[in-house]
N, C-alpha and C. Protein backbone atom coordinates (compact mmCIF):
# COMPACT_ATOMS: atom_id res chain seq x y z
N UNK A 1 22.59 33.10 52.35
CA UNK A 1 22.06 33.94 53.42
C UNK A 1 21.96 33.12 54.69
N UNK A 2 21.73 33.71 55.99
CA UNK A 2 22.16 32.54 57.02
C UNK A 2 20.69 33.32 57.65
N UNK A 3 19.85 34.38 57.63
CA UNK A 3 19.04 34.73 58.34
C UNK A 3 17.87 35.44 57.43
N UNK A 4 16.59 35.49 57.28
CA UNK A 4 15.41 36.15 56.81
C UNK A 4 15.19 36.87 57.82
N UNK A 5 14.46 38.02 57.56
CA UNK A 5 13.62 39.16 58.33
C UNK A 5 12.36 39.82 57.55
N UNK A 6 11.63 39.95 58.46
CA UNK A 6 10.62 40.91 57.64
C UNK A 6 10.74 42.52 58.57
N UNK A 7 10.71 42.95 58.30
CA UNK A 7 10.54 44.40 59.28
C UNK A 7 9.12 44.67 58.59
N UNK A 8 8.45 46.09 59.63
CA UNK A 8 8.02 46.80 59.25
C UNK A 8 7.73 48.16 59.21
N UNK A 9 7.05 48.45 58.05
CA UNK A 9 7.11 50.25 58.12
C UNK A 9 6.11 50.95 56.99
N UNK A 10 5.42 52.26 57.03
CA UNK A 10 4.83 52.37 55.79
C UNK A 10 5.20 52.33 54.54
N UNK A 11 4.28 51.89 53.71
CA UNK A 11 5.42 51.98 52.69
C UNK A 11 5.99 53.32 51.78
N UNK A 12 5.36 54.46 52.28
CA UNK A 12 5.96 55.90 52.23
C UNK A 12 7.58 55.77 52.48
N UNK A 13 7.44 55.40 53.93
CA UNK A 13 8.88 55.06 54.58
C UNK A 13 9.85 53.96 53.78
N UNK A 14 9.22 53.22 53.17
CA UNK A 14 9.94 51.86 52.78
C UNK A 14 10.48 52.51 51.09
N UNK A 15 9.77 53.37 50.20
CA UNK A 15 9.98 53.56 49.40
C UNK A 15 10.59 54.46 49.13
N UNK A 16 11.01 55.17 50.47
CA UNK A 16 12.30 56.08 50.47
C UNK A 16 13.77 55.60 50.81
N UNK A 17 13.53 54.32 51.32
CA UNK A 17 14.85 53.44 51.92
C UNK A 17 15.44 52.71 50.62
N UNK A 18 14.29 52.15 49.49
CA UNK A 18 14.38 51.48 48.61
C UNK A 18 15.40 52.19 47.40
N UNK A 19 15.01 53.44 47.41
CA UNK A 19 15.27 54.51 46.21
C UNK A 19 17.21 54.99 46.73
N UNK A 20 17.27 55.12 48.35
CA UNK A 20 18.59 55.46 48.50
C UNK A 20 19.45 54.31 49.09
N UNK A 21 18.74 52.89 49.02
CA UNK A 21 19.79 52.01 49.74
C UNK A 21 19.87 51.88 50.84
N UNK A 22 18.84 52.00 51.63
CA UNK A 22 19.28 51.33 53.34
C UNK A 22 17.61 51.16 53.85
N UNK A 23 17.53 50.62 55.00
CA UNK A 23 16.76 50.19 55.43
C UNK A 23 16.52 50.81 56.87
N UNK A 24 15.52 51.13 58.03
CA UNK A 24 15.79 51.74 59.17
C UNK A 24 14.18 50.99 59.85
N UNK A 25 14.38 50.55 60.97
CA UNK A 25 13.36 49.89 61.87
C UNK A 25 13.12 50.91 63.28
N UNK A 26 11.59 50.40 63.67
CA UNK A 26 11.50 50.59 64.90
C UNK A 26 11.66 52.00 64.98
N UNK A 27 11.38 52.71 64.25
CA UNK A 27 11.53 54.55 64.30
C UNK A 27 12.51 55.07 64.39
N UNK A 28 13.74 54.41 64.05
CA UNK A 28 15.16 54.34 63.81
C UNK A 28 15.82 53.89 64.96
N UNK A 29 15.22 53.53 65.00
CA UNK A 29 16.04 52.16 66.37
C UNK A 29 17.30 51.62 66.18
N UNK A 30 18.62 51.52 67.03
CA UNK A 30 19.92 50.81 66.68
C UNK A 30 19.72 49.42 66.42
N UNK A 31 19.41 48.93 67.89
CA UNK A 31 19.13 47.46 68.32
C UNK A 31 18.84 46.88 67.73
N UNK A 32 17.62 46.77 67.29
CA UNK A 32 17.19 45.96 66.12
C UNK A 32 17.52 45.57 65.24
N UNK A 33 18.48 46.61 64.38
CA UNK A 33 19.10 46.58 63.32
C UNK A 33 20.89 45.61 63.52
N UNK A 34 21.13 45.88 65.00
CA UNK A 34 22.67 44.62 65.30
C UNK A 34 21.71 43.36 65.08
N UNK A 35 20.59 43.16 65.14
CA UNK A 35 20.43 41.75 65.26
C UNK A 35 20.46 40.63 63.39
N UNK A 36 20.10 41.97 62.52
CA UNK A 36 20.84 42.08 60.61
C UNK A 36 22.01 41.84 61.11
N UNK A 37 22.33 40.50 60.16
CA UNK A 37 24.27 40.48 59.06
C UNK A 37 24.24 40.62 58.16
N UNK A 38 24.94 41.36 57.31
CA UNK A 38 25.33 41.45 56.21
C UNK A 38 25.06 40.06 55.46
N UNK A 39 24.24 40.05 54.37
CA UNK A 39 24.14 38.94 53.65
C UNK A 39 22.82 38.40 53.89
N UNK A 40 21.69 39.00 55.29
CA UNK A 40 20.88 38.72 55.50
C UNK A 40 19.81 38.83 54.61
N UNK A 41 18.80 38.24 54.26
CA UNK A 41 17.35 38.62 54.01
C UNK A 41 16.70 39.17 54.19
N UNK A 42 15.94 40.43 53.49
CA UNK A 42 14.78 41.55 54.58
C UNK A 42 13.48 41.62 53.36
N UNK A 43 12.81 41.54 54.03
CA UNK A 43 11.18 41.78 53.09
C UNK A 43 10.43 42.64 54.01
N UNK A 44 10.38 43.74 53.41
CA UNK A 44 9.46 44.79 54.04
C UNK A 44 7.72 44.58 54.10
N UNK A 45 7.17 44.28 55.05
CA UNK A 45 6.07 44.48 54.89
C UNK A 45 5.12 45.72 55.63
N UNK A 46 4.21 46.83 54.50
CA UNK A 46 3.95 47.57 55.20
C UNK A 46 2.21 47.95 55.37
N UNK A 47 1.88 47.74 56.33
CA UNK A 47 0.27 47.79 56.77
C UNK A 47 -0.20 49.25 55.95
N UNK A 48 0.44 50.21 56.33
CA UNK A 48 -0.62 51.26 55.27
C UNK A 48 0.00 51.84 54.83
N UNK A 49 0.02 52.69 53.52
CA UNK A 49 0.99 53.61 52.82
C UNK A 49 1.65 54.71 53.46
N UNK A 50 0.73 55.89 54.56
CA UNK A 50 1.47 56.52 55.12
C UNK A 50 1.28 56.38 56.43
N UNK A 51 2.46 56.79 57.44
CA UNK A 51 2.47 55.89 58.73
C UNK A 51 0.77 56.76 59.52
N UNK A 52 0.32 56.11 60.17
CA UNK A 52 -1.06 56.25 60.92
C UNK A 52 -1.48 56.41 60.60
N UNK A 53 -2.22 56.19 58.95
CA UNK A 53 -3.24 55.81 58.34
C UNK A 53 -3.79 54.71 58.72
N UNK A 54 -5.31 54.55 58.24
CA UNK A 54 -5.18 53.30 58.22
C UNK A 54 -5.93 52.69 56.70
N UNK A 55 -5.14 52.59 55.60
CA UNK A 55 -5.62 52.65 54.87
C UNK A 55 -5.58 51.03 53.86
N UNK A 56 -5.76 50.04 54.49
CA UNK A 56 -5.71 48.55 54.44
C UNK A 56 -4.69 48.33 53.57
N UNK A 57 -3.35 48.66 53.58
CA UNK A 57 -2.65 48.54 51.95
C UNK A 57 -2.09 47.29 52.57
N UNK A 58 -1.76 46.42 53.16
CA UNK A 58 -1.45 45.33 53.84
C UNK A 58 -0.39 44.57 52.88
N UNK A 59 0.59 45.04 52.55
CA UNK A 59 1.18 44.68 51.06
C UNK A 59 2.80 43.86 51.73
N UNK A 60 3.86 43.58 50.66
CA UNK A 60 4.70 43.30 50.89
C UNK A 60 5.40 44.56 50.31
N UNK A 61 5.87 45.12 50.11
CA UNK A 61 6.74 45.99 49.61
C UNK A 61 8.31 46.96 49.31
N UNK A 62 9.07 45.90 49.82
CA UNK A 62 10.25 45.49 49.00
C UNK A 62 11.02 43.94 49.71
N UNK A 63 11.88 43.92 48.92
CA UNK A 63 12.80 42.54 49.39
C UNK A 63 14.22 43.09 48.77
N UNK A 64 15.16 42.29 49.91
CA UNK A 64 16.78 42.65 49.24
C UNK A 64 17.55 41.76 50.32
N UNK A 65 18.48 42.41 50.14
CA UNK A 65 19.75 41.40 50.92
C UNK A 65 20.14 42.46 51.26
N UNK A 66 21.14 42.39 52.86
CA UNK A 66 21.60 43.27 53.23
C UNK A 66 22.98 43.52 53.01
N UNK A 67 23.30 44.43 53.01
CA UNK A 67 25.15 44.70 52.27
C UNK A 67 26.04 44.87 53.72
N UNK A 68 27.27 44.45 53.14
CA UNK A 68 28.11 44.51 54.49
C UNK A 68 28.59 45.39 54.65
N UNK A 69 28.71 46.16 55.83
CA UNK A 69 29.11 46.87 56.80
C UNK A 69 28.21 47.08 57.79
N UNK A 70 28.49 48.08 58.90
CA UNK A 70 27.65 48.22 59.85
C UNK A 70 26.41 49.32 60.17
N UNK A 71 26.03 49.25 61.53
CA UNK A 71 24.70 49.97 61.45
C UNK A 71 25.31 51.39 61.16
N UNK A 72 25.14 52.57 60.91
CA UNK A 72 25.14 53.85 60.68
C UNK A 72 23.95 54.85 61.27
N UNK A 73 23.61 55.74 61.45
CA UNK A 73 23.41 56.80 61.86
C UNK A 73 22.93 57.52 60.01
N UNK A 74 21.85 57.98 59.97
CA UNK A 74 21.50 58.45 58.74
C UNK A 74 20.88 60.33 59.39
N UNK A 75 20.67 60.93 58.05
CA UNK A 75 20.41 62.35 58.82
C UNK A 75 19.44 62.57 57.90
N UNK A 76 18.34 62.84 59.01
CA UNK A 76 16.98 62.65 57.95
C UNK A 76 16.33 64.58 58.14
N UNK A 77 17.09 65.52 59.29
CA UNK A 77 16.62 66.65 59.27
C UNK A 77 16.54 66.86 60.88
N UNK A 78 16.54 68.17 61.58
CA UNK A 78 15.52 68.21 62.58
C UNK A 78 16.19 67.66 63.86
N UNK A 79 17.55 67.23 63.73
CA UNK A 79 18.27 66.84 64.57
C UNK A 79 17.77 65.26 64.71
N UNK A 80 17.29 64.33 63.88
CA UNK A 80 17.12 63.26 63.65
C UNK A 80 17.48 62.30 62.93
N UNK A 81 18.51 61.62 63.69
CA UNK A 81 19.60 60.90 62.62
C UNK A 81 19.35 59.07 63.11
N UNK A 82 18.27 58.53 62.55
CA UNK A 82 18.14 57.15 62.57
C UNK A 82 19.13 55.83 62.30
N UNK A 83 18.74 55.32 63.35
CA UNK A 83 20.10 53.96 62.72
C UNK A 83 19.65 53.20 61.33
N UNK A 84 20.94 53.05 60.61
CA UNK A 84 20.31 52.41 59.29
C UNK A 84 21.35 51.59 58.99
N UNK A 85 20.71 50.39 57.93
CA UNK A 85 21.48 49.44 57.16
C UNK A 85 21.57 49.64 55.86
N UNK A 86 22.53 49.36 55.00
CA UNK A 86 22.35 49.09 53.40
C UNK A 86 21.92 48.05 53.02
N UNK A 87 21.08 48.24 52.05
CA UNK A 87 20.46 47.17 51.22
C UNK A 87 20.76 47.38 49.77
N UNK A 88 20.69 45.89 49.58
CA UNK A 88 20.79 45.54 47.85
C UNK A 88 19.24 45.30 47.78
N UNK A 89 18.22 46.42 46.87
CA UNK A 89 17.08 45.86 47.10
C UNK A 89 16.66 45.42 45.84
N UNK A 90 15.92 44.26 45.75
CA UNK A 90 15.58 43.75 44.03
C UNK A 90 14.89 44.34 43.45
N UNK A 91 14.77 44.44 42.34
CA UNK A 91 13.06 44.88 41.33
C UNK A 91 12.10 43.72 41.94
N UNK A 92 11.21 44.65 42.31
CA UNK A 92 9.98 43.65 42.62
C UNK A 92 8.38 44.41 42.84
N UNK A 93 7.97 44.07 42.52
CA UNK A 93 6.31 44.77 42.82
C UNK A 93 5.89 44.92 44.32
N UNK A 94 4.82 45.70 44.59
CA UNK A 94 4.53 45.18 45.84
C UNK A 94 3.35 44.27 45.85
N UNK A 95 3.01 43.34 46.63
CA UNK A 95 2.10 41.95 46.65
C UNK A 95 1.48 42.06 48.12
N UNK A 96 0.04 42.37 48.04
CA UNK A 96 -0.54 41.71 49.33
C UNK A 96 -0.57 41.03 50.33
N UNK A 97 -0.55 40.69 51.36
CA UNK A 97 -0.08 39.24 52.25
C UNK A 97 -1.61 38.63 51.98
N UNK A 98 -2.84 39.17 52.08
CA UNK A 98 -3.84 38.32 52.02
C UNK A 98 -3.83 37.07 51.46
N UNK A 99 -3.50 36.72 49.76
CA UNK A 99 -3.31 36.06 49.32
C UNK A 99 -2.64 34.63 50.19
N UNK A 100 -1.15 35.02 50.73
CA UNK A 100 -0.34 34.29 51.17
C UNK A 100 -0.82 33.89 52.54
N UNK A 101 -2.05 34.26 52.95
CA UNK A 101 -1.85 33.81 54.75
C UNK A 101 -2.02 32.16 55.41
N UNK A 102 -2.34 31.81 53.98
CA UNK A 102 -2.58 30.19 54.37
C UNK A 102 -1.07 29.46 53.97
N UNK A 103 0.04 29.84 53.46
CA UNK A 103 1.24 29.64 52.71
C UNK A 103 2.23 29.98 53.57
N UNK A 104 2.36 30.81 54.24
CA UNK A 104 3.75 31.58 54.98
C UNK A 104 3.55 30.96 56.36
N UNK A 105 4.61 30.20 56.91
CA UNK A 105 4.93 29.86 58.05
C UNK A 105 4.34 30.63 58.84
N UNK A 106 4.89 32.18 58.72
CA UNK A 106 4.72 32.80 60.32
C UNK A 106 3.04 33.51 60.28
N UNK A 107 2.64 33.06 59.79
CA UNK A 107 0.61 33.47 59.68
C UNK A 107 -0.19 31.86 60.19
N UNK A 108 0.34 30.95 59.12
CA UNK A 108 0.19 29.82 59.12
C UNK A 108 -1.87 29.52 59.19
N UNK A 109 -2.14 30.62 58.66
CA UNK A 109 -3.51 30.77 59.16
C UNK A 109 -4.24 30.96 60.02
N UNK A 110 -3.33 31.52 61.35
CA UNK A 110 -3.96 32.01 62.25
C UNK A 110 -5.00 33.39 62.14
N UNK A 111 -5.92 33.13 62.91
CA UNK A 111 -6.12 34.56 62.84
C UNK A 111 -6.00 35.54 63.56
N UNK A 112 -4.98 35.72 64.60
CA UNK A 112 -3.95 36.70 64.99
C UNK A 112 -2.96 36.81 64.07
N UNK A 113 -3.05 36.95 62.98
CA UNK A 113 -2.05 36.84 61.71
C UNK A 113 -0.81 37.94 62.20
N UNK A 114 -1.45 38.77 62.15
CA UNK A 114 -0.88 40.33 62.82
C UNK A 114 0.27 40.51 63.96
N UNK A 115 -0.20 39.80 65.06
CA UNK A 115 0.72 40.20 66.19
C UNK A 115 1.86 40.10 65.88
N UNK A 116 2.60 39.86 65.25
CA UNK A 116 3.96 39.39 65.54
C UNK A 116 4.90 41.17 64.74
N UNK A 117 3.99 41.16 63.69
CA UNK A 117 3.93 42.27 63.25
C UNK A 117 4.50 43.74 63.83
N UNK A 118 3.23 43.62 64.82
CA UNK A 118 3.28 44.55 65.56
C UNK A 118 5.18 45.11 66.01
N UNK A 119 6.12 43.81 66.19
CA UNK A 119 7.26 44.35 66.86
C UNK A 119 8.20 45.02 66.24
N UNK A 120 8.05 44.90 64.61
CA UNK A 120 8.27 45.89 63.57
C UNK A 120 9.57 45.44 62.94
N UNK A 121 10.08 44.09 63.45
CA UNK A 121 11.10 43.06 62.94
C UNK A 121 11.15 42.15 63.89
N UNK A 122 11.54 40.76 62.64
CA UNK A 122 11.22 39.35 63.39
C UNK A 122 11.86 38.36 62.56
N UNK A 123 12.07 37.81 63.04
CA UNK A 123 13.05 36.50 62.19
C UNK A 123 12.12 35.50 61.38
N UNK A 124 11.68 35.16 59.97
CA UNK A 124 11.25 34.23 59.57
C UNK A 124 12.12 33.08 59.09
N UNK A 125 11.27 32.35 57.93
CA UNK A 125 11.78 30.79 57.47
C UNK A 125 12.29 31.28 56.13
N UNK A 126 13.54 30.77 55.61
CA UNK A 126 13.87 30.68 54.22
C UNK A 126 12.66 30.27 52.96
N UNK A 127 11.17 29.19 53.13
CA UNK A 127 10.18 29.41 52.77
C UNK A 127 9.39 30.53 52.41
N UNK A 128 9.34 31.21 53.54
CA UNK A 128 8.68 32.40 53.87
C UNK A 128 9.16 33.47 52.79
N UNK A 129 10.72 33.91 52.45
CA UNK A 129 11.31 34.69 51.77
C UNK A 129 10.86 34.55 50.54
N UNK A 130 11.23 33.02 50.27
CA UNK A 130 11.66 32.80 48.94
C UNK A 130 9.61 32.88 48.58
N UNK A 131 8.94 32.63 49.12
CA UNK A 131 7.19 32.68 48.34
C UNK A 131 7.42 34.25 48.82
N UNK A 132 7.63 34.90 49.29
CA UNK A 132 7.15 36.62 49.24
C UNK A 132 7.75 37.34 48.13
N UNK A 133 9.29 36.88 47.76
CA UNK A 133 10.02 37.07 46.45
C UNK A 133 9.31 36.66 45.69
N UNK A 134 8.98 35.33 45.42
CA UNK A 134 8.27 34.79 44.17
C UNK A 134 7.17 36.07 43.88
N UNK A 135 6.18 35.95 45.17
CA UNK A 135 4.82 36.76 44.75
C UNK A 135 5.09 37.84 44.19
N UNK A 136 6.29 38.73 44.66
CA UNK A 136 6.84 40.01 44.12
C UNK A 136 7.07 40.06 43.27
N UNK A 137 7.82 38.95 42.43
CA UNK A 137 8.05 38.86 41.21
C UNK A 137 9.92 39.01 41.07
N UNK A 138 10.14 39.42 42.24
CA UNK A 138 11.95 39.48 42.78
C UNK A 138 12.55 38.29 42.28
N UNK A 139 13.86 38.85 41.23
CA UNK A 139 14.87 37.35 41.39
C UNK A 139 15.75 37.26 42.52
N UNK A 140 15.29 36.35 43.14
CA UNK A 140 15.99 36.05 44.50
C UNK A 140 17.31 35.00 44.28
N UNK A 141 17.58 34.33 43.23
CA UNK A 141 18.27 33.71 42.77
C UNK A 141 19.93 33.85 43.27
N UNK A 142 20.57 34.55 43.25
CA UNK A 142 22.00 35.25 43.82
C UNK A 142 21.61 35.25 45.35
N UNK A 143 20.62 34.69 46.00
CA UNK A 143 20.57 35.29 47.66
C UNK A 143 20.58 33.69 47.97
């Protein structure tokens, strides 16, 4: 893999991307998604189960590699067709970040843990992946 990402999204949203193979940021944003290559790293992390809740689920909730080809256009209804990627996503549980905030580079124990968050994808450390896989329980092994 030459790049990690975490995006984010609820995990309502994340566990519908998981089930059909692709991934979609930023409220289906293109941009974001050219800045994924194929072969990349993505670990979803999603603050609450359904979007504007706020219901502390603060979890990790999926990890995969991204598959090659390019961004696409998905058709979700309503004249709303989001940019999306394919993913190879692993078996994995979903895992808390609490646990990890003293462990993962991009928290590092701050306690603005959050902000970075906020931009809804961001480039992390090969560290970072491989302990959010572990915690998941994901064989990351082939990535």
């Amino acid at each position: 893999m030459s790049a990690f990402w975490i995006a984010v999204a609820s995990a309502e949203h994340v566990r519908i991307g998981r089930k059909d193979g692709f991934m979609q940021v930023n409220h289906g944003k293109a941009a974001p998604l050219r800045r994924i290559k194929p072969g990349d790293g993505i670990a979803y992390y999603s603050p609450s189960t359904v979007l504007g809740e706020k219901d502390g689920l603060q979890s990790f909730t999926a990890i995969g590699t991204v598959r090659q080809g390019e961004v696409y256009e998905g058709v979700m209804g309503g004249g709303f067709t989001p940019a999306r990627r394919d993913v190879d996503w692993r078996e994995a549980m979903e895992a808390p970040i609490k646990p990890l905030l003293d462990r993962l580079d991009f928290t590092g124990g701050k306690p603005n843990w959050g902000y970075q968050l906020r931009f809804g994808l961001f480039e992390i450390s090969e560290h970072d992946f491989r302990l959010i896989g572990e915690t998941m329980g994901a064989n990351l092994a082939a990535t």
